[in-house]
N, C-alpha and C. Protein backbone atom coordinates (compact mmCIF):
# COMPACT_ATOMS: atom_id res chain seq x y z
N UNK A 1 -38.63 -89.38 77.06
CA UNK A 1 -38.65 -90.82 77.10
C UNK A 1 -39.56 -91.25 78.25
N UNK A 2 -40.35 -92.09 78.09
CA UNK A 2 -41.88 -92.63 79.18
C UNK A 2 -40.82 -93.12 80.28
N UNK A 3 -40.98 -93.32 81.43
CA UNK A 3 -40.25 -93.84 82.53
C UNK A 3 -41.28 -95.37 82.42
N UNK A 4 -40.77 -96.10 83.46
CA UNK A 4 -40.98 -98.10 83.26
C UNK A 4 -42.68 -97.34 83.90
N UNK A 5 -42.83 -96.80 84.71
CA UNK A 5 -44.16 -96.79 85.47
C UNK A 5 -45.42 -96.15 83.89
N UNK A 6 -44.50 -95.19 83.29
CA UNK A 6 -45.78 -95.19 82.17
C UNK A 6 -45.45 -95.66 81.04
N UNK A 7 -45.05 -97.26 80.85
CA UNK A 7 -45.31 -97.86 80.39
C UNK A 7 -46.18 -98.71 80.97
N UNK A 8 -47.39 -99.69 80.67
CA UNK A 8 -48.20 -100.77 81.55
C UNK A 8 -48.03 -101.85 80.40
N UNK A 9 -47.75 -102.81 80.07
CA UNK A 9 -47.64 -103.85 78.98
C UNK A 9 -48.07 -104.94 79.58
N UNK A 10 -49.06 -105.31 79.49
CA UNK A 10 -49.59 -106.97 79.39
C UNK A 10 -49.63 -107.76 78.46
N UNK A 11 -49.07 -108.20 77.56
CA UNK A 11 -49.02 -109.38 76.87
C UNK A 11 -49.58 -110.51 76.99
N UNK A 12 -49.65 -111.15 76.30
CA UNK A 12 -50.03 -112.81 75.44
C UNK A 12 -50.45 -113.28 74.65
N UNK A 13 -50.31 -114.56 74.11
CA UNK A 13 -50.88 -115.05 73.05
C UNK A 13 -52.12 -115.57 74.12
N UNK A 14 -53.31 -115.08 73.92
CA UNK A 14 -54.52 -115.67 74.42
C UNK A 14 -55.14 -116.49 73.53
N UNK A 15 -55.55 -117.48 73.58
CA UNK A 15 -55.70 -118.70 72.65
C UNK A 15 -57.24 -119.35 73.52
N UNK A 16 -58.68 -118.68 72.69
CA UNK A 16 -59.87 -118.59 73.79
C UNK A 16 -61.07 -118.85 72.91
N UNK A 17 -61.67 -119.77 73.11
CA UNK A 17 -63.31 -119.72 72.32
C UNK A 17 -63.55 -118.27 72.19
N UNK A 18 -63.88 -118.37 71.51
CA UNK A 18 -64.82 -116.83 71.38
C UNK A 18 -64.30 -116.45 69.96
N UNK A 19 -57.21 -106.39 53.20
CA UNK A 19 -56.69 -104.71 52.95
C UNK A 19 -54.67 -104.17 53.30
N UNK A 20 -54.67 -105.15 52.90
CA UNK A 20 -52.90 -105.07 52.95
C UNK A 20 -52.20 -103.64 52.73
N UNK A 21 -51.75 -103.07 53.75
CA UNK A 21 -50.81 -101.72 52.95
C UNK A 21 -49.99 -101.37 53.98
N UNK A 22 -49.17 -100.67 54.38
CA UNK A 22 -48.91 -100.00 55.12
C UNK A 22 -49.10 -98.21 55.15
N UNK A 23 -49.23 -97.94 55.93
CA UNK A 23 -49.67 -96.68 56.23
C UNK A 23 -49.65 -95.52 57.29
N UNK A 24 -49.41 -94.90 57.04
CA UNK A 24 -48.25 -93.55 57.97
C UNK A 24 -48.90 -92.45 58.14
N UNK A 25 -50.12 -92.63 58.34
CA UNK A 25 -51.21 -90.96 58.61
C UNK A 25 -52.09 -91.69 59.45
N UNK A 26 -52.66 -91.33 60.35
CA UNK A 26 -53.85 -90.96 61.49
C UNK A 26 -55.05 -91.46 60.59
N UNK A 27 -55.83 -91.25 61.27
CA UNK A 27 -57.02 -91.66 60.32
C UNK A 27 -57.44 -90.09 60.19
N UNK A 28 -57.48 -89.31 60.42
CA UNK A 28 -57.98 -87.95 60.23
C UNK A 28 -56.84 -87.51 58.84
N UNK A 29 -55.61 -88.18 58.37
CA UNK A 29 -54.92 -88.18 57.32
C UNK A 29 -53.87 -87.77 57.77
N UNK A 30 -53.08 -86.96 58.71
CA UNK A 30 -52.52 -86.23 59.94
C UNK A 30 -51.00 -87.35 59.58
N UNK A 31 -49.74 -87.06 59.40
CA UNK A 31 -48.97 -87.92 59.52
C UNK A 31 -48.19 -87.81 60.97
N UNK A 32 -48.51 -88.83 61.76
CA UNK A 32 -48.07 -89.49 63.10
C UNK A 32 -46.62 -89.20 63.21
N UNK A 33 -46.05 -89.85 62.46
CA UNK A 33 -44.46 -89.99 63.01
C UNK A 33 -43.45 -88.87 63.30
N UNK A 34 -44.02 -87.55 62.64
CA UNK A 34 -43.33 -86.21 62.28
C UNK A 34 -41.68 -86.32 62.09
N UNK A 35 -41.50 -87.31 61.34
CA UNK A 35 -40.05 -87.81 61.02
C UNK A 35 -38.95 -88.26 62.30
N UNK A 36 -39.81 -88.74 63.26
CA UNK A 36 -39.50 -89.29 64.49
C UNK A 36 -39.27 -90.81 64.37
N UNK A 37 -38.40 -91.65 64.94
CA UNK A 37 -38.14 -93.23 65.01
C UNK A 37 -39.10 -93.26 66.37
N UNK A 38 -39.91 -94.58 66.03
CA UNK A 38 -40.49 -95.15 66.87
C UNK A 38 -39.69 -96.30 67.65
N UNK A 39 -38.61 -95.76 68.09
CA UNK A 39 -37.85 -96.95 68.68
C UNK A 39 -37.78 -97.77 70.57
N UNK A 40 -38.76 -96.70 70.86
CA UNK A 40 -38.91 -97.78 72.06
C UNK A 40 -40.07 -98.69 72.69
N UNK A 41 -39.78 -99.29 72.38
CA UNK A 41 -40.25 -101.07 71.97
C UNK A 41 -41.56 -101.19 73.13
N UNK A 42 -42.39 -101.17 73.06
CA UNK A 42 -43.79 -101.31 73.64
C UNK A 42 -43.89 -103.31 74.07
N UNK A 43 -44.44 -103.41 72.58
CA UNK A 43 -44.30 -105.29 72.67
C UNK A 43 -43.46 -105.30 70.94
N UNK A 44 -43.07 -107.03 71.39
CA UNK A 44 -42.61 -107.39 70.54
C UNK A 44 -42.54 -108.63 70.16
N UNK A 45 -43.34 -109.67 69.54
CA UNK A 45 -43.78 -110.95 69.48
C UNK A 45 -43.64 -111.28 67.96
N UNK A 46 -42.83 -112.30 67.91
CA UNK A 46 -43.18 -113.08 66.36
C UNK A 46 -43.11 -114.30 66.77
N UNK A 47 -43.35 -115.35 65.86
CA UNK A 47 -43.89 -116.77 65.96
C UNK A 47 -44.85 -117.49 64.96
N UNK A 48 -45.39 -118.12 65.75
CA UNK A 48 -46.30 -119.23 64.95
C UNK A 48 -47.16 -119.93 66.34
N UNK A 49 -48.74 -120.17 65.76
CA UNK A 49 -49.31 -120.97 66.53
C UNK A 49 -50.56 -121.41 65.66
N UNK A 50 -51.38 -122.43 65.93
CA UNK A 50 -52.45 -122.98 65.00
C UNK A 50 -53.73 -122.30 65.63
N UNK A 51 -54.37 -121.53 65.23
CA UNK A 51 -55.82 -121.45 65.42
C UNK A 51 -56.92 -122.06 65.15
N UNK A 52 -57.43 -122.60 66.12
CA UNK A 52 -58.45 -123.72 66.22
C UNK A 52 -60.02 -123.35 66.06
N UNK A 53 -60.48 -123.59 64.93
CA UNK A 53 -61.91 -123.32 64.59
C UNK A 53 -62.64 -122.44 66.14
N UNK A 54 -63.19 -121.15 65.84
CA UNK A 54 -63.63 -120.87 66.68
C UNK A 54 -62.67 -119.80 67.69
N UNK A 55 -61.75 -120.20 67.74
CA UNK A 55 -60.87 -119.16 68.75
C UNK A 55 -60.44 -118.41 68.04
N UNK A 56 -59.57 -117.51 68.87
CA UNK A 56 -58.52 -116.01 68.68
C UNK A 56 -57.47 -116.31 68.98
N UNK A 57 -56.40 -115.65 68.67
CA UNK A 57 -55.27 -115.04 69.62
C UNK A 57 -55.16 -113.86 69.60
N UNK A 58 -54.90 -113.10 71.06
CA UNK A 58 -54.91 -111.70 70.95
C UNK A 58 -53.79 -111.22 72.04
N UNK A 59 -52.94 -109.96 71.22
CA UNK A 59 -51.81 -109.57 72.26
C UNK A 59 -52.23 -107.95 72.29
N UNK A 60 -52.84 -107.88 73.68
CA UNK A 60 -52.79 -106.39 74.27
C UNK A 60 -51.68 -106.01 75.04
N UNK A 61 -51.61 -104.41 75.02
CA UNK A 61 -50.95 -103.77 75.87
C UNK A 61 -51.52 -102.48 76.11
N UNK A 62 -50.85 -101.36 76.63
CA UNK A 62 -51.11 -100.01 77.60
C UNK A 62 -50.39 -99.52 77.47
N UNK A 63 -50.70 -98.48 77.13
CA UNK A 63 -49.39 -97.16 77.27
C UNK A 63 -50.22 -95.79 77.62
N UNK A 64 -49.52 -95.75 78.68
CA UNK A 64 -50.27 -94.08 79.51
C UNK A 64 -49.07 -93.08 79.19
N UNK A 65 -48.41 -93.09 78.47
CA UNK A 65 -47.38 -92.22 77.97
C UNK A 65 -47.86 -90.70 77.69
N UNK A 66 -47.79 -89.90 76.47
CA UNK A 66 -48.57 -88.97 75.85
C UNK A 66 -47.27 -88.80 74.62
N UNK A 67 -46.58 -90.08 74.03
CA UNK A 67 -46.44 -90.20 72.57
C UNK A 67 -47.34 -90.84 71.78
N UNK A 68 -47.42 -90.71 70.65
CA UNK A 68 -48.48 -91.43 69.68
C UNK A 68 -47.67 -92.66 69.95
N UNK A 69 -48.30 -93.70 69.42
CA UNK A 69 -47.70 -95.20 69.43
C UNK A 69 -48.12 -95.75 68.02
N UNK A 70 -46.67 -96.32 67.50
CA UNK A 70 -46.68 -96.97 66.38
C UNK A 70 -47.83 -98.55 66.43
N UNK A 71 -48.12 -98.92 66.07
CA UNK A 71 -48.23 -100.78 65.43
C UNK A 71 -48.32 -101.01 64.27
N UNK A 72 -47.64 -102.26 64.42
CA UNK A 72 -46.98 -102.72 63.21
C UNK A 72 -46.78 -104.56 63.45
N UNK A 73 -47.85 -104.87 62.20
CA UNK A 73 -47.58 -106.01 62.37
C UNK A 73 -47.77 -107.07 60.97
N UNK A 74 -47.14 -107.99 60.80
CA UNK A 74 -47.46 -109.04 59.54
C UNK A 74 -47.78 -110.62 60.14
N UNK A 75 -48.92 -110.62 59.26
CA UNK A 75 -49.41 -112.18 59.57
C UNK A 75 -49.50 -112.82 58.03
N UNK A 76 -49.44 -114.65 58.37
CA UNK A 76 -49.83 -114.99 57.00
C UNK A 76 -50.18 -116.40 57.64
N UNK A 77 -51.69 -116.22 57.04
CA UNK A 77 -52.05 -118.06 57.29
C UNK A 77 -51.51 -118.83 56.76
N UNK A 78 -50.60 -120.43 56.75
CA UNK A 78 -49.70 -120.78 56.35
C UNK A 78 -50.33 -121.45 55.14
N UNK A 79 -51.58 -122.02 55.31
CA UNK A 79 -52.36 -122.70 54.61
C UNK A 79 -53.66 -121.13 53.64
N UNK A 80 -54.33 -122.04 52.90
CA UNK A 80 -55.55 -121.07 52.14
C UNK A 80 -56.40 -121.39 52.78
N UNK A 81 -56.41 -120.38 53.92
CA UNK A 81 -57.97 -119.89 54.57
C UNK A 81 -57.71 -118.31 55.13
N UNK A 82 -58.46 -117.91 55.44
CA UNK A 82 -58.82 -116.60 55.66
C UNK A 82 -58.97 -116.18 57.36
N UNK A 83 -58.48 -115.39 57.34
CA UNK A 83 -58.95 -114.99 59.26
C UNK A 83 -58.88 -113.34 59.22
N UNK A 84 -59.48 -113.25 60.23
CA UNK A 84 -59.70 -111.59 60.46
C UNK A 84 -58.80 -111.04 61.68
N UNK A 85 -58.13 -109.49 61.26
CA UNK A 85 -57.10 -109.18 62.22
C UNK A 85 -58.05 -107.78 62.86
N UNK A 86 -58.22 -108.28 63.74
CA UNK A 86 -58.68 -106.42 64.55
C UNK A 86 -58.03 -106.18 65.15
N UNK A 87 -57.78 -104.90 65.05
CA UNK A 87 -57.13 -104.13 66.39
C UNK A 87 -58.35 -102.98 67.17
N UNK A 88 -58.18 -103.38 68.39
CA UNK A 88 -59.62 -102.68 69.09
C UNK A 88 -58.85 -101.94 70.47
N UNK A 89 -59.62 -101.16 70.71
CA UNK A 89 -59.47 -100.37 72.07
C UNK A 89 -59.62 -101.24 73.17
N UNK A 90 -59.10 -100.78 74.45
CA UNK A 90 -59.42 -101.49 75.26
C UNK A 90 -61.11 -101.97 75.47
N UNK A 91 -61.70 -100.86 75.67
CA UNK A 91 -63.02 -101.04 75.59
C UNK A 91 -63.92 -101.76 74.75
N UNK A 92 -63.66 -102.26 73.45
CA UNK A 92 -63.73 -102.64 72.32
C UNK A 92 -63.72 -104.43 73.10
N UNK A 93 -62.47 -104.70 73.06
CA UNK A 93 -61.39 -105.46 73.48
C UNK A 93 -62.72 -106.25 74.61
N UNK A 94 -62.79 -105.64 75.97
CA UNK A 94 -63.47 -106.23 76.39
C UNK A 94 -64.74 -106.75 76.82
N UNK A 95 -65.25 -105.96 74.84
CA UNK A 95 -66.57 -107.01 74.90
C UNK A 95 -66.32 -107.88 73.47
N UNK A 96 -65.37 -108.11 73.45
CA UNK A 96 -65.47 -109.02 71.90
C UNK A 96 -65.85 -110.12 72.67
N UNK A 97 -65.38 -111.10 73.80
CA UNK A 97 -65.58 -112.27 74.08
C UNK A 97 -67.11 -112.50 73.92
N UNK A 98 -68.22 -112.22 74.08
CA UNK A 98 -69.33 -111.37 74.23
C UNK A 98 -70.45 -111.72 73.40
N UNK A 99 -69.75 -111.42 71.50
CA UNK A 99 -70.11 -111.75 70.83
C UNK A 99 -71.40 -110.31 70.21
N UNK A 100 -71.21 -109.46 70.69
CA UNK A 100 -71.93 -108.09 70.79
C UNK A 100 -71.17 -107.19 70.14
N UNK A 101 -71.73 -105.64 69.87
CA UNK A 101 -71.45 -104.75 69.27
C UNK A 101 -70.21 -104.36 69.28
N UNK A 102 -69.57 -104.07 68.18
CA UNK A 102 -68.25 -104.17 68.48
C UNK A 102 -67.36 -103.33 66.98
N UNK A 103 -66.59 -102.08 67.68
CA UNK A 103 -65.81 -101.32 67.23
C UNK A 103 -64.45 -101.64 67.09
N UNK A 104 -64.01 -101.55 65.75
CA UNK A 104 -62.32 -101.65 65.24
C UNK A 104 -62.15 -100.47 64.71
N UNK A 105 -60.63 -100.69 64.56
CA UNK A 105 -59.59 -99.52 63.65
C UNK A 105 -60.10 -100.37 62.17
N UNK A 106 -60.76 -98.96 61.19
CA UNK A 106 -60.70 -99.94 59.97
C UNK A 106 -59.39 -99.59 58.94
N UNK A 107 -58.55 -98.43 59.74
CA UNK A 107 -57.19 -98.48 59.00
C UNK A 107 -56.05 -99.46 59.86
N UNK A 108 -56.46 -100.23 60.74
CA UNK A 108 -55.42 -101.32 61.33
C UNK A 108 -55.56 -102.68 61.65
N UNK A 109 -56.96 -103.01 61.07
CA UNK A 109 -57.81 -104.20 60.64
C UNK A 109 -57.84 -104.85 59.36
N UNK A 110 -58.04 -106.12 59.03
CA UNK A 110 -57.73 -106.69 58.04
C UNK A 110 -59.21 -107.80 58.03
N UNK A 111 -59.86 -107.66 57.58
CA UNK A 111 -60.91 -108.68 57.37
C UNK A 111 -60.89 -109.51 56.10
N UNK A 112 -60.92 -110.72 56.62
CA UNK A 112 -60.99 -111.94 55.65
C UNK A 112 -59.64 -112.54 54.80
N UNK A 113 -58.69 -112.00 55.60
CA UNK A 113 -57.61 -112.08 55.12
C UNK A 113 -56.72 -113.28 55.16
N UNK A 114 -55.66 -113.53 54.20
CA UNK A 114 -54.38 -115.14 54.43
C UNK A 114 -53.45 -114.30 54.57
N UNK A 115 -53.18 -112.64 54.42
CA UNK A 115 -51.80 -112.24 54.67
C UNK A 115 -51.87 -110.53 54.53
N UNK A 116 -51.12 -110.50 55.42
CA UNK A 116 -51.39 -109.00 55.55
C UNK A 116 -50.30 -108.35 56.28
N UNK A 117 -49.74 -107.04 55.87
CA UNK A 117 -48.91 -106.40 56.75
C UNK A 117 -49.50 -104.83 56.48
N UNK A 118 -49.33 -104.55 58.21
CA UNK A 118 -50.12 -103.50 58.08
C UNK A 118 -49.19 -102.36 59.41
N UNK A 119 -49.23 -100.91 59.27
CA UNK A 119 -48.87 -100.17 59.83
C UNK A 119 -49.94 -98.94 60.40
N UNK A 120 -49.46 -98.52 61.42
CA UNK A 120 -50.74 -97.03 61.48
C UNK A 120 -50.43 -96.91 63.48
N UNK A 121 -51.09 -95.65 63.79
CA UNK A 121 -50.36 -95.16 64.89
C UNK A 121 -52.04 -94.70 65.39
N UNK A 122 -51.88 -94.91 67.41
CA UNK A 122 -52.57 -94.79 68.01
C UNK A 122 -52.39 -93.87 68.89
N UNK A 123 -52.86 -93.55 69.61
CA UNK A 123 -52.77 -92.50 70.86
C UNK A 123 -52.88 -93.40 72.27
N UNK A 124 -52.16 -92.72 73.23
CA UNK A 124 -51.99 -93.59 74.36
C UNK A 124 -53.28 -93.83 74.74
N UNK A 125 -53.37 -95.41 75.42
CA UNK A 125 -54.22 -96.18 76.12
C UNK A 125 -54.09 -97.49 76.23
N UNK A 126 -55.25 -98.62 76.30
CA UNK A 126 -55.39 -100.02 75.77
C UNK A 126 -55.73 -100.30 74.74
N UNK A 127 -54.66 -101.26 74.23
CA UNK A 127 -55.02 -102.08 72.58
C UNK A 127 -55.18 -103.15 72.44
N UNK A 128 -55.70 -103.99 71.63
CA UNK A 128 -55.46 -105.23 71.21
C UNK A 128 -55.49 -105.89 70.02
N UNK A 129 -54.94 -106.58 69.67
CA UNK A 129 -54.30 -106.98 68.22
C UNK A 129 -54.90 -108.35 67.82
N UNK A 130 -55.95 -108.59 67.70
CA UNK A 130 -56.40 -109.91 67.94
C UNK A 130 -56.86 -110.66 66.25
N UNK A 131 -55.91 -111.63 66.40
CA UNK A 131 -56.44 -112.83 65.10
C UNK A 131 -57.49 -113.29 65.57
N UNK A 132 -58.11 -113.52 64.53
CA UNK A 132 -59.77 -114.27 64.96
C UNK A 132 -60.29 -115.20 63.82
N UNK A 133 -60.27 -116.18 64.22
CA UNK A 133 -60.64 -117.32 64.16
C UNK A 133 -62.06 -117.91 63.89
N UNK A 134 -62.71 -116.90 64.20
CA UNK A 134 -64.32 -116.97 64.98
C UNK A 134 -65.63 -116.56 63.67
N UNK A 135 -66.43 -116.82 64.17
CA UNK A 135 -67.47 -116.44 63.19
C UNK A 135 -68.07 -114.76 62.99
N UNK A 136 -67.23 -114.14 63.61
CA UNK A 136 -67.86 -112.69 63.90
C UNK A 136 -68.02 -111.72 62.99
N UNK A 137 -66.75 -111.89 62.04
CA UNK A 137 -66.80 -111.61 60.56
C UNK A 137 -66.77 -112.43 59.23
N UNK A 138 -65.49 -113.33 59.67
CA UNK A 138 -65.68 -114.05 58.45
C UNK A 138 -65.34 -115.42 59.45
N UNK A 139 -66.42 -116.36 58.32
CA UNK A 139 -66.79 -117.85 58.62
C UNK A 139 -65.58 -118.65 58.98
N UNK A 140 -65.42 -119.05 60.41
CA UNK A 140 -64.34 -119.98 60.52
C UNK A 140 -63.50 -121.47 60.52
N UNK A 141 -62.48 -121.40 60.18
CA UNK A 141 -62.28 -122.33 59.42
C UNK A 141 -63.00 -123.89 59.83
N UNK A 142 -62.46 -124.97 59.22
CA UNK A 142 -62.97 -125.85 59.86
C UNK A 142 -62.12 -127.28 60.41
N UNK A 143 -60.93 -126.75 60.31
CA UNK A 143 -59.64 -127.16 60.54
C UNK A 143 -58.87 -126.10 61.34
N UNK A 144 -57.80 -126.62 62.44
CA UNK A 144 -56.57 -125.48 62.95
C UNK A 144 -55.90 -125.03 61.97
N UNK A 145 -55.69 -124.08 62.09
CA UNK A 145 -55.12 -122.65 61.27
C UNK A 145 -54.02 -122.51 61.71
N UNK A 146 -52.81 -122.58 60.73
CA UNK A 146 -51.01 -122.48 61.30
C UNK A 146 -51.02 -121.44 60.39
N UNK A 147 -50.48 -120.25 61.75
CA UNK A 147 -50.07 -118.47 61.61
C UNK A 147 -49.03 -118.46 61.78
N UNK A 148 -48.27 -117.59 61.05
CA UNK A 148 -46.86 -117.11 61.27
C UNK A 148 -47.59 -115.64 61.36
N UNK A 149 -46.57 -114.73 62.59
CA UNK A 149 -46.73 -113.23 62.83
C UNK A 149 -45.71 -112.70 62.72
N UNK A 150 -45.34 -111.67 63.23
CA UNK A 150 -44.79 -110.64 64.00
C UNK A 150 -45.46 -109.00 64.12
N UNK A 151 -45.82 -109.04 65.39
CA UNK A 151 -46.12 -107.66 65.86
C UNK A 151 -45.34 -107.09 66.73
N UNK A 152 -45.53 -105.46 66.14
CA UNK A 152 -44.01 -104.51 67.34
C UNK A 152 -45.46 -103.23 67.59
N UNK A 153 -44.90 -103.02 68.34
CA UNK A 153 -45.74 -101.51 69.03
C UNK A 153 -44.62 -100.59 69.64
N UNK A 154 -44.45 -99.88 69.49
CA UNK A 154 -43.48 -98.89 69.73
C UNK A 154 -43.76 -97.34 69.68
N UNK A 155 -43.24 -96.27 70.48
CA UNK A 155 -43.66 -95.15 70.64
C UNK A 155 -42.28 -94.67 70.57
N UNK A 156 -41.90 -93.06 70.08
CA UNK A 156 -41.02 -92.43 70.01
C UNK A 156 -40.68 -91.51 71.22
């Protein structure tokens, strides 16, 4: 079990200018969980907030552990429009604001999407889970966008 020090969790809904399935193998095909519960709770956020032409919301965290780490999360635009879900590395993460080259999970990403629930497992580090709003993939809306979520991250 990780002790509080290797866990690092930063959270928020950051709210900033700038393929539905679930799934239980690695991207190398490798199944993660080895019939293990992912039950201790990394983050854990559900809600609702409007995304405003142009912005994100994005909830990172950290885990210096050395368990794989679950995420797991469902979104649905409340209305018919489309938004894009990445999940990026830390490094990733902090050049999206940027507007530059830029690497996702394409088994924990959702592009162009009104609803999506999605599962898949990472290896310790920084993540981020970010709705986007923005023009980077797909064209954004032209009205605020009311999201319902819930995302869990959890490691065994």
């Amino acid at each position: 079990m990780p002790t509080r020090r290797s866990v690092l969790v930063s959270t928020g809904a950051l709210v900033t200018a700038g393929c539905s399935s679930r799934n239980d193998t690695d991207s190398d095909g490798s199944d993660s969980s080895d019939g293990e519960a992912f039950d201790n709770t990394i983050l854990d956020e559900r809600g609702g907030t409007k995304l405003q032409p142009g912005t994100h919301a994005a909830f990172d965290f950290t885990y210096e552990g050395t368990k794989s780490v679950q995420i797991a999360y469902d979104l649905t635009v409340v209305d018919d429009w489309d938004i894009d879900v990445l999940v990026l590395d830390g490094e990733n993460y902090d050049r999206y604001p940027d507007g530059g080259h830029l690497s996702y999970s394409a088994e924990l990403s959702a592009i162009e999407t009104d609803e999506v629930q999605n599962e898949g497992y990472v290896s310790a580090g920084r993540y981020a889970i970010v709705f986007d709003n923005t023009d980077r993939f797909t064209e954004p809306t032209d009205i605020p966008v009311p999201i319902e979520f819930d995302v869990e991250v959890a490691t065994n």
